[in-house]
C-alpha atoms as a PDB file:
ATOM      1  CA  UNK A   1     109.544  56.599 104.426  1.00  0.00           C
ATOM      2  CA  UNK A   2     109.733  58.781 100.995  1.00  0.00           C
ATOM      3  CA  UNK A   3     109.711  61.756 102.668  1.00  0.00           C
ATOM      4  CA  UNK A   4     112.623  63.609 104.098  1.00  0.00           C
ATOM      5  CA  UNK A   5     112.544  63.101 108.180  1.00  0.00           C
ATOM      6  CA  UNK A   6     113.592  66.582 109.397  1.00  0.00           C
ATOM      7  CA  UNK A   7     113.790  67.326 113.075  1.00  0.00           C
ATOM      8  CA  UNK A   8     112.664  71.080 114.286  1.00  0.00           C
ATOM      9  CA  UNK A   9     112.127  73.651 116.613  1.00  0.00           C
ATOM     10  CA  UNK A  10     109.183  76.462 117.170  1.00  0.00           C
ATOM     11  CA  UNK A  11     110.198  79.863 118.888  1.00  0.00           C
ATOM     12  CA  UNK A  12     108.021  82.716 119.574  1.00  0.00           C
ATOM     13  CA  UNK A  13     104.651  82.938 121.333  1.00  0.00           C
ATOM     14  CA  UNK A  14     102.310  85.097 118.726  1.00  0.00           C
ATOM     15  CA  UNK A  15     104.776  85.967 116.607  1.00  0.00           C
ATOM     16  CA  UNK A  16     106.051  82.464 115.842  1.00  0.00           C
ATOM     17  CA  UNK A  17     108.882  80.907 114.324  1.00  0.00           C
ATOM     18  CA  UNK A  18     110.028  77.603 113.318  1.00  0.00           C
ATOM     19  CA  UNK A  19     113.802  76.387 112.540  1.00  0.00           C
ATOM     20  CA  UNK A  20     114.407  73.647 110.778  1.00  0.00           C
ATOM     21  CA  UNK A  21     117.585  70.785 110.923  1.00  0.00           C
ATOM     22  CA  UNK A  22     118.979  69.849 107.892  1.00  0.00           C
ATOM     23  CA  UNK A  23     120.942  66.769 107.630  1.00  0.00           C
ATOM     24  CA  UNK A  24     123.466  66.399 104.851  1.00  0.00           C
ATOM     25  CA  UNK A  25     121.134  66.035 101.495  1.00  0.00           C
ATOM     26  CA  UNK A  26     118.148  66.858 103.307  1.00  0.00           C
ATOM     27  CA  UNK A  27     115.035  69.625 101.638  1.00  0.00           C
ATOM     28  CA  UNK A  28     112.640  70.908 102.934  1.00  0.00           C
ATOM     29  CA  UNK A  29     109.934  72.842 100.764  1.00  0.00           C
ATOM     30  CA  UNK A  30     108.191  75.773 101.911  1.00  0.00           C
ATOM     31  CA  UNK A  31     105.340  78.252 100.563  1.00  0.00           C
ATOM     32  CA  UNK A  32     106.586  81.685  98.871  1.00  0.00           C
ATOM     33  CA  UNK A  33     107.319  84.355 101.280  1.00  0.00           C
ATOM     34  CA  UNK A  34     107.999  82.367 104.290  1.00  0.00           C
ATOM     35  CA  UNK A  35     111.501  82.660 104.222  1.00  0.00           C
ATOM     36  CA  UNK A  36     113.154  84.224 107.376  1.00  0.00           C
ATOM     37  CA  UNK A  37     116.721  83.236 107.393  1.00  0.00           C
ATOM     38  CA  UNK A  38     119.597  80.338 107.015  1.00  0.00           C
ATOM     39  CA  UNK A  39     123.082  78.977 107.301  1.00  0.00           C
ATOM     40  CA  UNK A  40     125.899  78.362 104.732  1.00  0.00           C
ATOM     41  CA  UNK A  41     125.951  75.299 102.607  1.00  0.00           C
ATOM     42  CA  UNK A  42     121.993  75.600 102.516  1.00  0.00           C
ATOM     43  CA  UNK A  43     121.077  75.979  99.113  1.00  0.00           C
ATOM     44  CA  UNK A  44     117.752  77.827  97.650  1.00  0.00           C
ATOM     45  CA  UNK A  45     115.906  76.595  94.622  1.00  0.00           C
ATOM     46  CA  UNK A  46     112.670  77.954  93.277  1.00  0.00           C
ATOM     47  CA  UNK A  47     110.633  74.747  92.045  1.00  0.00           C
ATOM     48  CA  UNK A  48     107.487  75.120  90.035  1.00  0.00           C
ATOM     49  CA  UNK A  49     104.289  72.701  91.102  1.00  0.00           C
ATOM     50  CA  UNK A  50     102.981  71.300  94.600  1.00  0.00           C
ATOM     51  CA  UNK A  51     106.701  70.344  95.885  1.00  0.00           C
ATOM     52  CA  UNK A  52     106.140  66.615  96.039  1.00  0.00           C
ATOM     53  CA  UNK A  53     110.076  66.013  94.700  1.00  0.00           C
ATOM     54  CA  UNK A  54     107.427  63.407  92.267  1.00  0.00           C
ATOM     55  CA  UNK A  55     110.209  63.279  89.018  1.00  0.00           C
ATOM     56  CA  UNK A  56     108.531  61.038  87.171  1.00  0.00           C
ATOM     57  CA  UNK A  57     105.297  63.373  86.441  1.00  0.00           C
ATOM     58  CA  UNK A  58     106.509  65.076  83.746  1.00  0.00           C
ATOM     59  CA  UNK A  59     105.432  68.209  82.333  1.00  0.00           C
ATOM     60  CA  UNK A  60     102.567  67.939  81.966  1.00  0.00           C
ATOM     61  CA  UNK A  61     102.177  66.310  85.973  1.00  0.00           C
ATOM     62  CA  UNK A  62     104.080  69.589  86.642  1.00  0.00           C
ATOM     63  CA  UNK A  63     101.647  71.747  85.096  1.00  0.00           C
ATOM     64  CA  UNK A  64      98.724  70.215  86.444  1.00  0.00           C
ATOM     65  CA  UNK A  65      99.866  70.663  89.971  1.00  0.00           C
ATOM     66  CA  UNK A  66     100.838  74.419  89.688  1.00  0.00           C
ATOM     67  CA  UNK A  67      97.325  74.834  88.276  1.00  0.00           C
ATOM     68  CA  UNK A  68      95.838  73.445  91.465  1.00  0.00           C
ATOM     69  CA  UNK A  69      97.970  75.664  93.860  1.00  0.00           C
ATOM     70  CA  UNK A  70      96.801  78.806  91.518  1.00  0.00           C
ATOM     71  CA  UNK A  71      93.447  77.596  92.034  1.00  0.00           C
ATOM     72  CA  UNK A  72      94.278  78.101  95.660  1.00  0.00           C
ATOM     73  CA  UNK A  73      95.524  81.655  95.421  1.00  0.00           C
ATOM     74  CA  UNK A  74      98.707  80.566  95.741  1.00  0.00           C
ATOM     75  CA  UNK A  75     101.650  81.184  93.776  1.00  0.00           C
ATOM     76  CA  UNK A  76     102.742  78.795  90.956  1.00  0.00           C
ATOM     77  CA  UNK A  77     106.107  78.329  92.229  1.00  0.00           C
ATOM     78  CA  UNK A  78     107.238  77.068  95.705  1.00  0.00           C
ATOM     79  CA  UNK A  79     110.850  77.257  96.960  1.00  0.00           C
ATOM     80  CA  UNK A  80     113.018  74.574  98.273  1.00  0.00           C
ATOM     81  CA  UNK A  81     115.701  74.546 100.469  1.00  0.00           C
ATOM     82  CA  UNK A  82     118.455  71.738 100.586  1.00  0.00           C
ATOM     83  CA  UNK A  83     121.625  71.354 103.150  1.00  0.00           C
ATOM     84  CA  UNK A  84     124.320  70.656 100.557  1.00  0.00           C
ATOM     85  CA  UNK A  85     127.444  70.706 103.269  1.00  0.00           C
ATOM     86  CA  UNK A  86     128.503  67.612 105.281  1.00  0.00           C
ATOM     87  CA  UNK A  87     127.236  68.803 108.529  1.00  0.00           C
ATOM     88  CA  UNK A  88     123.696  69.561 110.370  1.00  0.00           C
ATOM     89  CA  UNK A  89     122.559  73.255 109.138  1.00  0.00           C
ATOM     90  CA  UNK A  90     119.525  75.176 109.690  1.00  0.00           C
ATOM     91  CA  UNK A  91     116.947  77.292 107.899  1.00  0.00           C
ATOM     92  CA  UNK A  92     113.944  79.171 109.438  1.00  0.00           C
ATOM     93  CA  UNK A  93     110.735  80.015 108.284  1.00  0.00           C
ATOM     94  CA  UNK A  94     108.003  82.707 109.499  1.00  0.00           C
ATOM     95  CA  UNK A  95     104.450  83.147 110.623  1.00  0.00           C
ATOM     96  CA  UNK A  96     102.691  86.055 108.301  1.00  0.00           C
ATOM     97  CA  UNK A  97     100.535  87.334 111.011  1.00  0.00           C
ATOM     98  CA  UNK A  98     100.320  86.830 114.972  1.00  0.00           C
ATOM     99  CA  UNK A  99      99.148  83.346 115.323  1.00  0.00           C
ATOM    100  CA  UNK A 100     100.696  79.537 116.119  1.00  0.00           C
ATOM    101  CA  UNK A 101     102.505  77.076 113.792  1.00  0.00           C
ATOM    102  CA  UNK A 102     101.330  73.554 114.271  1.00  0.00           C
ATOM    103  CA  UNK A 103     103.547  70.664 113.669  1.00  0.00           C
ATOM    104  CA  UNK A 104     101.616  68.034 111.871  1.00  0.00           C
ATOM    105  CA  UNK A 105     103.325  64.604 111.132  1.00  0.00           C
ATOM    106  CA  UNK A 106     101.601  63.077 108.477  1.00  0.00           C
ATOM    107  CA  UNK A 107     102.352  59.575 109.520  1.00  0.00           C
ATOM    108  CA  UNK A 108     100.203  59.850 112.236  1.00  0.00           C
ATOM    109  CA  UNK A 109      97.316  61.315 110.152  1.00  0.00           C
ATOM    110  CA  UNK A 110      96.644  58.573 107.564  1.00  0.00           C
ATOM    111  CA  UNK A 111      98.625  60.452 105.382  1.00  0.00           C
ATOM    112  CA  UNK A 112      96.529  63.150 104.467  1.00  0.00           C
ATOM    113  CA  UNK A 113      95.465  66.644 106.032  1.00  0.00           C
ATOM    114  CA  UNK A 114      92.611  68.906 104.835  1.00  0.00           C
ATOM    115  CA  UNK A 115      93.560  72.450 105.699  1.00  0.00           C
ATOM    116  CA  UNK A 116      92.549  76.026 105.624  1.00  0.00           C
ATOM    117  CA  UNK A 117      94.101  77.127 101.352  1.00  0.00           C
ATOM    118  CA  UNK A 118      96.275  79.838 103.590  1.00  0.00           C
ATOM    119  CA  UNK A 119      97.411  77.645 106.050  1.00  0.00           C
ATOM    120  CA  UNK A 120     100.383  75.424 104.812  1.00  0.00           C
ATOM    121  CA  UNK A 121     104.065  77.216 105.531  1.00  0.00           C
ATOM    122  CA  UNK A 122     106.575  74.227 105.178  1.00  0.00           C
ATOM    123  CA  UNK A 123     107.132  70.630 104.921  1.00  0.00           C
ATOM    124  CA  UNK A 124     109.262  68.034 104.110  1.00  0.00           C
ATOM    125  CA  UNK A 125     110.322  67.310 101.254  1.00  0.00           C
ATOM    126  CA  UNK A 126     107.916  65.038  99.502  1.00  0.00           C
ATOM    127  CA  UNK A 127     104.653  66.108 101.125  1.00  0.00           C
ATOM    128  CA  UNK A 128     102.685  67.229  98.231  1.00  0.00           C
ATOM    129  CA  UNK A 129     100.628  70.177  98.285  1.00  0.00           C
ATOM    130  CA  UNK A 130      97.438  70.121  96.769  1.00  0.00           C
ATOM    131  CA  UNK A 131      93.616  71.073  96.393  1.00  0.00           C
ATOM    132  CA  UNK A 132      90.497  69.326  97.829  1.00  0.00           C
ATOM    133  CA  UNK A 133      87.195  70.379  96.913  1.00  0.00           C
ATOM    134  CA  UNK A 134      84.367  69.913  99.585  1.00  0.00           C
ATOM    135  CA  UNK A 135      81.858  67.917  96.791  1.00  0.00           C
ATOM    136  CA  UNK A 136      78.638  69.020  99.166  1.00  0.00           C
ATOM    137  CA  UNK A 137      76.325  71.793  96.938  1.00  0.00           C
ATOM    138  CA  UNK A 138      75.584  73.761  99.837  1.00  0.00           C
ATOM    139  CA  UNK A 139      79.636  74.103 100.507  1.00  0.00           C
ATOM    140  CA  UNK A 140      80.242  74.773  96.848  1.00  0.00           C
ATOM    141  CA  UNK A 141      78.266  77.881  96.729  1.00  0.00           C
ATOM    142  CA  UNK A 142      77.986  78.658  99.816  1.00  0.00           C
ATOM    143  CA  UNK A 143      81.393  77.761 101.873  1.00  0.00           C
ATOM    144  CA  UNK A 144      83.208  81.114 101.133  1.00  0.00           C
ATOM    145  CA  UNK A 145      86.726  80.368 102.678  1.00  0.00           C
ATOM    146  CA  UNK A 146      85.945  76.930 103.556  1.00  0.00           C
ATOM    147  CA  UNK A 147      85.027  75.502  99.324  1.00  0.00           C
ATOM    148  CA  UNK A 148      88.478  75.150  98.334  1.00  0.00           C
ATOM    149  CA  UNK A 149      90.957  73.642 100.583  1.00  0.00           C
ATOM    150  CA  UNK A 150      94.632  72.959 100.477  1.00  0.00           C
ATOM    151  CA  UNK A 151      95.369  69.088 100.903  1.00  0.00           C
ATOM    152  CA  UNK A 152      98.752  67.868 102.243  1.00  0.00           C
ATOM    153  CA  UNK A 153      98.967  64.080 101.683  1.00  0.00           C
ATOM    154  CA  UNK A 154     102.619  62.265 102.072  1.00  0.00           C
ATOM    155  CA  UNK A 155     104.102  60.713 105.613  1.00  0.00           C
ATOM    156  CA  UNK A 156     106.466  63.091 106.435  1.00  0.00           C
ATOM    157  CA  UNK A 157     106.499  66.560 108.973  1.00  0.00           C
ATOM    158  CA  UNK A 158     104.268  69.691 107.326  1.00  0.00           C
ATOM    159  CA  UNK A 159     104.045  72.603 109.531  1.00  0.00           C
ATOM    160  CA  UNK A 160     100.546  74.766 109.266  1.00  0.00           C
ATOM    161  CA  UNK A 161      99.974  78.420 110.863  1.00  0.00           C
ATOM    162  CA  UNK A 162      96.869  79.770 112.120  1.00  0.00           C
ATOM    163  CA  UNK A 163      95.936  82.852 113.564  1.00  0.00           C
ATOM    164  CA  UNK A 164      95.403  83.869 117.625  1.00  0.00           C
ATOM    165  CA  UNK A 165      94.688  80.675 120.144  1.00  0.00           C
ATOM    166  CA  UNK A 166      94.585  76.766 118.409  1.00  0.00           C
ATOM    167  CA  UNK A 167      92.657  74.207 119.428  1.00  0.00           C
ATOM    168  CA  UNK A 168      92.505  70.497 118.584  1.00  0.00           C
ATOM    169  CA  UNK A 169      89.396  68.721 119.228  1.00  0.00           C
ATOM    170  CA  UNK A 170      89.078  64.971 119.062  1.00  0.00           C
ATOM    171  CA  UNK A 171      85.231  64.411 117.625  1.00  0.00           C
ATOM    172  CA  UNK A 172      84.077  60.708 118.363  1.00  0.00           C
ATOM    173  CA  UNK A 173      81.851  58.742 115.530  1.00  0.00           C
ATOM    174  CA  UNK A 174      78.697  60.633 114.939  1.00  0.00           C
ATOM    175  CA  UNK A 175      79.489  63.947 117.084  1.00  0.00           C
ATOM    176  CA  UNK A 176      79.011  67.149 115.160  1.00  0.00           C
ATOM    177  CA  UNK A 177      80.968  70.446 115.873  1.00  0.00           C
ATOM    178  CA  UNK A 178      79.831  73.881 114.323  1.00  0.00           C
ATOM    179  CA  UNK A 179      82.231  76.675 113.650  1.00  0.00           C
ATOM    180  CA  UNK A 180      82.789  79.834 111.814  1.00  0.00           C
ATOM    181  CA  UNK A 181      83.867  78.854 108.373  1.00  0.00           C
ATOM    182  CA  UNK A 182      86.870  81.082 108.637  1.00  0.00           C
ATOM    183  CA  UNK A 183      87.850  79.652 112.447  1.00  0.00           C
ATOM    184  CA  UNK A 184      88.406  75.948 110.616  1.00  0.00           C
ATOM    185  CA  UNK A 185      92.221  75.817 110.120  1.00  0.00           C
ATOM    186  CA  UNK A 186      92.775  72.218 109.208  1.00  0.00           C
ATOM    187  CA  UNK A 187      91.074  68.537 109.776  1.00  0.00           C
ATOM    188  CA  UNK A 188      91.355  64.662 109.271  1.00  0.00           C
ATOM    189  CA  UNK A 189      90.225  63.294 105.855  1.00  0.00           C
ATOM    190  CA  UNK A 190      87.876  60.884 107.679  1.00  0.00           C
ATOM    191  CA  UNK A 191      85.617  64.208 109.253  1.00  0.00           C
ATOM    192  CA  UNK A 192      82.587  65.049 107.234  1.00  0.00           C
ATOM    193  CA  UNK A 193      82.278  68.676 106.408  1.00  0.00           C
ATOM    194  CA  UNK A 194      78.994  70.428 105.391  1.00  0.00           C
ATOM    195  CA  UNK A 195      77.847  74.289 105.018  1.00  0.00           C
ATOM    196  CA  UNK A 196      74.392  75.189 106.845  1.00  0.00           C
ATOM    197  CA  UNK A 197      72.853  78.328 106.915  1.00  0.00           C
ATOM    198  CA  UNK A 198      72.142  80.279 110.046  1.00  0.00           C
ATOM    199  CA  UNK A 199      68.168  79.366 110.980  1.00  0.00           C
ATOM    200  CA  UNK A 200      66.150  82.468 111.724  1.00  0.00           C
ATOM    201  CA  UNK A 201      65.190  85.661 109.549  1.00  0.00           C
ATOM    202  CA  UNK A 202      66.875  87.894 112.837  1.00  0.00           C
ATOM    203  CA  UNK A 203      69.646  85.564 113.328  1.00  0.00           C
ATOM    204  CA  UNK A 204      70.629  85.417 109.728  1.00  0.00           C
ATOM    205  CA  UNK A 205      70.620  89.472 109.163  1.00  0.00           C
ATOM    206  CA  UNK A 206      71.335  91.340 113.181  1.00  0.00           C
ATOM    207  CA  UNK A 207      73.528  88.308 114.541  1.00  0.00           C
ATOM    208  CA  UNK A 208      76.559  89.867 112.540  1.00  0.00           C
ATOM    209  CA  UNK A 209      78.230  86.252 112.215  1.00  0.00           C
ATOM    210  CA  UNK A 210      77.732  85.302 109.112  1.00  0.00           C
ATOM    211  CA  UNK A 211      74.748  83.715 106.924  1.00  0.00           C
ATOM    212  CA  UNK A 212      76.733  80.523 106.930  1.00  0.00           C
ATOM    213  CA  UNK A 213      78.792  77.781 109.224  1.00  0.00           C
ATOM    214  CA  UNK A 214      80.370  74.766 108.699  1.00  0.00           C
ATOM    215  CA  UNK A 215      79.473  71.905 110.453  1.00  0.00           C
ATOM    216  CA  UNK A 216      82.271  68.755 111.062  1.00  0.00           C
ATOM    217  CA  UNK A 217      81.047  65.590 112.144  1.00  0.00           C
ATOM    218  CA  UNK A 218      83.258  62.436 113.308  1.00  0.00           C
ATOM    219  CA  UNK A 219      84.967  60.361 114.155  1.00  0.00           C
ATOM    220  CA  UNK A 220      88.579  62.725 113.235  1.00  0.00           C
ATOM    221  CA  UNK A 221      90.531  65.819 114.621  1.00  0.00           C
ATOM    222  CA  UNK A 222      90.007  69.453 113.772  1.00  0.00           C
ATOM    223  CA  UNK A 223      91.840  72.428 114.678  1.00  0.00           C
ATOM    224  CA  UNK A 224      89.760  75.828 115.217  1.00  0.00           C
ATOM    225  CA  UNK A 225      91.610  79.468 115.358  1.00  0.00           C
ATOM    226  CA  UNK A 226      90.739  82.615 117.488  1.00  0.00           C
ATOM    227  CA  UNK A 227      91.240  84.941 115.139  1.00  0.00           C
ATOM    228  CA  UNK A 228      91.053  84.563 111.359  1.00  0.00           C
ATOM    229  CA  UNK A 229      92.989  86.571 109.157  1.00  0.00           C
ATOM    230  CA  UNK A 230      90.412  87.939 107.481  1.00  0.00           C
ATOM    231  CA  UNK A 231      88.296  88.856 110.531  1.00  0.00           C
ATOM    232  CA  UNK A 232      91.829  90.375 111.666  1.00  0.00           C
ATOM    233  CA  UNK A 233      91.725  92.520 108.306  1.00  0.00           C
ATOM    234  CA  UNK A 234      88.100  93.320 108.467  1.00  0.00           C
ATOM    235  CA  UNK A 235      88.859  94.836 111.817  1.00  0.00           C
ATOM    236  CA  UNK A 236      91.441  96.933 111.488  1.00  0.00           C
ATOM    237  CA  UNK A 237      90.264  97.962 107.835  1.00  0.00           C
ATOM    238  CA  UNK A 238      87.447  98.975 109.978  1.00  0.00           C
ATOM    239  CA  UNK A 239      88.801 101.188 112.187  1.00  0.00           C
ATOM    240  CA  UNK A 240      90.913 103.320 110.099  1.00  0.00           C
ATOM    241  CA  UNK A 241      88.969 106.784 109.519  1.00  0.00           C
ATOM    242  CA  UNK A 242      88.058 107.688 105.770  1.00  0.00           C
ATOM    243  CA  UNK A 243      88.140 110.982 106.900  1.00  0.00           C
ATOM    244  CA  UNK A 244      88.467 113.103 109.930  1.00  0.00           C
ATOM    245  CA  UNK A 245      90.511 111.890 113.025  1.00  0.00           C
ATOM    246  CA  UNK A 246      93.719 113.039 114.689  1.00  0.00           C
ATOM    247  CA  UNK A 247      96.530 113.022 112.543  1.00  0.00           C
ATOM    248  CA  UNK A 248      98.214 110.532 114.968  1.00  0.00           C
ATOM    249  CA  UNK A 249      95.370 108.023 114.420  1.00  0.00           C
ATOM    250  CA  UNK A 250      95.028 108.417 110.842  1.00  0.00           C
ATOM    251  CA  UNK A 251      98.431 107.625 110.156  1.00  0.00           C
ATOM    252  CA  UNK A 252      98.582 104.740 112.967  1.00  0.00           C
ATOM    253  CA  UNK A 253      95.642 102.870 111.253  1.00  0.00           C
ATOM    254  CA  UNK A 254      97.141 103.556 107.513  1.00  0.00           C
ATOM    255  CA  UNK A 255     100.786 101.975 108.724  1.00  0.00           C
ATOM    256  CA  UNK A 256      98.419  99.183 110.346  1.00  0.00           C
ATOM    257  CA  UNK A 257      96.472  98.487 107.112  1.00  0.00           C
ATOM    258  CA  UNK A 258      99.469  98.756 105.038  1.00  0.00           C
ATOM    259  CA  UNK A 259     101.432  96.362 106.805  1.00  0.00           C
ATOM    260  CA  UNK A 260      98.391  93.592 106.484  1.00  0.00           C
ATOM    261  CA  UNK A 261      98.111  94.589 102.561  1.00  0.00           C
ATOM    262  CA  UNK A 262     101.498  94.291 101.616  1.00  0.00           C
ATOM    263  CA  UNK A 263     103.828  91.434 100.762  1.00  0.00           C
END
């Protein structure tokens, strides 16, 4: 095994989070921002590039991989978080939005998950953190969320969040699922992923789904969310008056759209 095996536990129902066990030495990396809380001895490092603990890169390794994960939208720097006392301590980490964390153990993925760029929140240490580019032309203009992907490769524990109600479905060789582009929160390497357009002139401009899905064909799993953060932000952007309105609403829907624009 090269990466750190870390054992954990998920509280919460919508507002979820996870706590981590730290053995003596162990480090666990997670994404900026995450952070909710953790116990003496635990020591915090900021670490700059995809958090794959991989020394022997160099700088210029370094600066390669913090390029990808600003490609991303991420930030350049990732934080790490390392039990430095001689007993088991913990650290937690937080969900950004209402939504499920899903424990994915990379050992039992072929080593390598294809997720959503927003999705990763923490992992072991030595799971590196990456970009995948879907290759297909009609994804690469046309994907939207879906073009650039994070990529989590390494045989340790990562732990992804998605927004609402997850499901994991199991396609067999040759079966094709469609689904919103922003609804696909993470997926095998071996599933083929494609953009199609919406057929019909009506369909395409009154349907109010979207010009474009993606379409995932086997044999590999997937995991589809309820409710995208975006389609969450869309929403309530949505219903917050310009103008006009009780007082009571206005300021309701500006604490509301606030909260999802902040840090």
């Amino acid at each position: 095994m090269n990466n750190h095996e870390i054992d954990y536990k998920i509280y919460g129902d919508d507002m979820q989070f996870v706590e981590v066990e730290l053995d003596p030495h162990e480090t666990v990396i997670a994404e900026a921002g995450s952070f909710m809380m953790m116990e003496d001895d635990i020591h915090m490092e900021t670490i700059f590039g995809d958090g794959s603990g991989n020394g022997g890169s160099g700088l210029m390794g370094k600066l390669f991989s913090a390029g990808k994960r600003v490609i991303t939208g991420e930030s350049l720097f990732m934080t790490s978080f390392t039990n430095q006392g001689s007993d088991k301590k913990h650290v937690s980490f937080a969900s950004p939005y209402p939504g499920k964390i899903i424990p994915m153990d990379l050992s039992e993925l072929s080593g390598k998950l294809i997720c959503q760029k927003d999705a990763f929140l923490a992992a072991a240490k030595g799971v590196s953190v990456g970009i995948e580019f879907q290759r297909k032309i009609g994804a690469g203009f046309f994907g939207g969320e879906g073009f650039i992907m994070q990529k989590l490769e390494g045989d340790g524990l990562a732990f992804v969040h998605a927004g609402g109600t997850i499901i994991k479905k199991e396609l067999q060789p040759g079966q094709t699922l469609r689904v919103d582009t922003g609804c696909l929160v993470a997926m095998t390497s071996n599933v083929g992923y494609d953009i199609q357009m919406v057929k019909g002139v009506k369909t395409a401009l009154f349907g109010g789904e979207g010009l474009f899905f993606a379409t995932l064909k086997g044999p590999g799993s997937v995991w589809i969310q309820s409710l995208p953060f975006s389609r969450l932000a869309s929403r309530v952007f949505a219903a917050a008056p310009s103008r006009g309105g009780s007082k009571d609403e206005g300021s309701i829907a500006k604490g509301l759209f606030e909260m999802f624009n902040g840090d």
